[in-house]
Protein backbone atom coordinates (compact mmCIF):
# COMPACT_ATOMS: atom_id res chain seq x y z
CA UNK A 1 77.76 6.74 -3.63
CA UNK A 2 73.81 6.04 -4.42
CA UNK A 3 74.32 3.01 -3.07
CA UNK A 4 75.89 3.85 -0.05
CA UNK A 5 73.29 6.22 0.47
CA UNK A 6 70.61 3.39 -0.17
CA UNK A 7 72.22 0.96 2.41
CA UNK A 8 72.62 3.56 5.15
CA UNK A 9 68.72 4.13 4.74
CA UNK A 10 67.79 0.51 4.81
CA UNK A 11 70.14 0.22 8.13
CA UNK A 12 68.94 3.34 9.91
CA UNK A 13 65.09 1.69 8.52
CA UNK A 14 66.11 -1.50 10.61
CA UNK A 15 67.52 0.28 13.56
CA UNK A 16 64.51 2.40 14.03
CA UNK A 17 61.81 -0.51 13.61
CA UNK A 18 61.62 -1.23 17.23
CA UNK A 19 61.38 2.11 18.33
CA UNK A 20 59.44 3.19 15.57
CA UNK A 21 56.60 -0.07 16.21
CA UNK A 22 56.72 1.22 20.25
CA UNK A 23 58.66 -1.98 21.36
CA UNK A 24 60.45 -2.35 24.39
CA UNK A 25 61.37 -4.67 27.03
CA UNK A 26 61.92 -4.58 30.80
CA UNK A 27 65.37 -6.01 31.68
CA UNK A 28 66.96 -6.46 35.84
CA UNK A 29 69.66 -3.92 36.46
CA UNK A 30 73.12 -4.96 36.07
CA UNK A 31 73.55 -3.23 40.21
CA UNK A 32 70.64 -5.81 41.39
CA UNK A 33 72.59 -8.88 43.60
CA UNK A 34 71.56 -12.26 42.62
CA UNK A 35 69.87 -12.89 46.04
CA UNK A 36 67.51 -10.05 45.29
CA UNK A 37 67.13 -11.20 41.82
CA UNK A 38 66.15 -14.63 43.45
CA UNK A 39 63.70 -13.34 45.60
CA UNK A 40 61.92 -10.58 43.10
CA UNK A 41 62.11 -13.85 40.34
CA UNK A 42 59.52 -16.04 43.28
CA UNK A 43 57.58 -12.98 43.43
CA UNK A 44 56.89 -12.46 40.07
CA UNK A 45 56.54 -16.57 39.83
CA UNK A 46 53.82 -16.47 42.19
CA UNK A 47 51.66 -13.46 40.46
CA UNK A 48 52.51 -14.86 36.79
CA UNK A 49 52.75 -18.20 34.35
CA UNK A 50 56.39 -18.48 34.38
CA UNK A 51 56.11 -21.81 32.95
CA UNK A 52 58.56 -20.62 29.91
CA UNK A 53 61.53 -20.48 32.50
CA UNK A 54 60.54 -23.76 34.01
CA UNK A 55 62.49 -27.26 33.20
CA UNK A 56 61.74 -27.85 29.86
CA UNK A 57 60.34 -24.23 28.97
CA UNK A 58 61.10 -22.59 25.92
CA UNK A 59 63.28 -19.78 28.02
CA UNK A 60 64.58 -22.24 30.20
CA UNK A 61 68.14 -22.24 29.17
CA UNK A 62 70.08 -20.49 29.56
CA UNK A 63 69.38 -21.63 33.57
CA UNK A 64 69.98 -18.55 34.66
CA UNK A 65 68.60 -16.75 37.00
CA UNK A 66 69.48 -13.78 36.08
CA UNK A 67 67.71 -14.77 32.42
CA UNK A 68 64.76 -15.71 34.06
CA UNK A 69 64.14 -12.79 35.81
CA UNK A 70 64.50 -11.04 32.72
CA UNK A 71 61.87 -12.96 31.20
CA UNK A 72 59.57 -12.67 34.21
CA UNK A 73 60.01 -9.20 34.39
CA UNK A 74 59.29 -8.36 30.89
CA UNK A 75 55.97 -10.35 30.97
CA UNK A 76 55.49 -8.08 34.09
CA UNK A 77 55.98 -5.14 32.31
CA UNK A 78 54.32 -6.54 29.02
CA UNK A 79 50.60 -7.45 31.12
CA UNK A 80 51.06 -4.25 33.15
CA UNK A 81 52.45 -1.48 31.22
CA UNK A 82 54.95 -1.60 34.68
CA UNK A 83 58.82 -1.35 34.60
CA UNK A 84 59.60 -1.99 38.61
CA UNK A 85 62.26 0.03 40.26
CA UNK A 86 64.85 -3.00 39.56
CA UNK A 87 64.70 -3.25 36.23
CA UNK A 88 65.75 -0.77 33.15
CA UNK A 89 63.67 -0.51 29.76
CA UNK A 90 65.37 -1.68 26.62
CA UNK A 91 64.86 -1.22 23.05
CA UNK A 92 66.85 -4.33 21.95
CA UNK A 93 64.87 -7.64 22.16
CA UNK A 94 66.60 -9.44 24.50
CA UNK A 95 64.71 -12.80 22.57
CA UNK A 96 66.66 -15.87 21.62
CA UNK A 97 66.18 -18.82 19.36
CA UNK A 98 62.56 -20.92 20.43
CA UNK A 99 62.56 -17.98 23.83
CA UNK A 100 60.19 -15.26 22.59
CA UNK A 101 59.97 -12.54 24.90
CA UNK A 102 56.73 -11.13 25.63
């Protein structure tokens, strides 16, 4: 039982470490249509280095652009302290392999 105890401690330890640390991301809502997300993903192209998303980019693939926007958006929100009205905040790191979200 003590080590039950000790593993559900550890678990809930990990679980909280993002929210305990103040970490979040800003992610598109699933209700946003991919035309909007195409147009909101130039946008945030034009007012940030998106260079991460571009051919060759660390974040590139998945070519998405529904991924991209997610990474665009969470820079956004990571150099602004901004969530915008299309996006949700997240708790889980939405990183991948060599694609570090900011």
């Amino acid at each position: 039982m003590a080590s039950l105890n000790v593993f559900l401690s550890l678990l809930l330890l990990l679980l909280c470490f993002n929210v305990c640390k103040g970490k979040d991301w800003c992610l598109v809502s699933p209700t946003v249509g991919e035309s909007d997300m195409k147009s909101y993903l130039d946008e945030a192209c034009a007012r940030l280095d998106c260079s991460a998303i571009r051919p060759g980019g660390d974040c590139y693939e998945p070519n998405l652009i529904k991924s991209h926007l997610n990474y665009a958006l969470s820079s956004y929100y990571g150099k602004t302290g901004e969530c915008p009205a299309i996006a949700v905040k997240t708790l889980t790191d939405p990183s991948c392999g060599k694609c570090i979200y900011p």
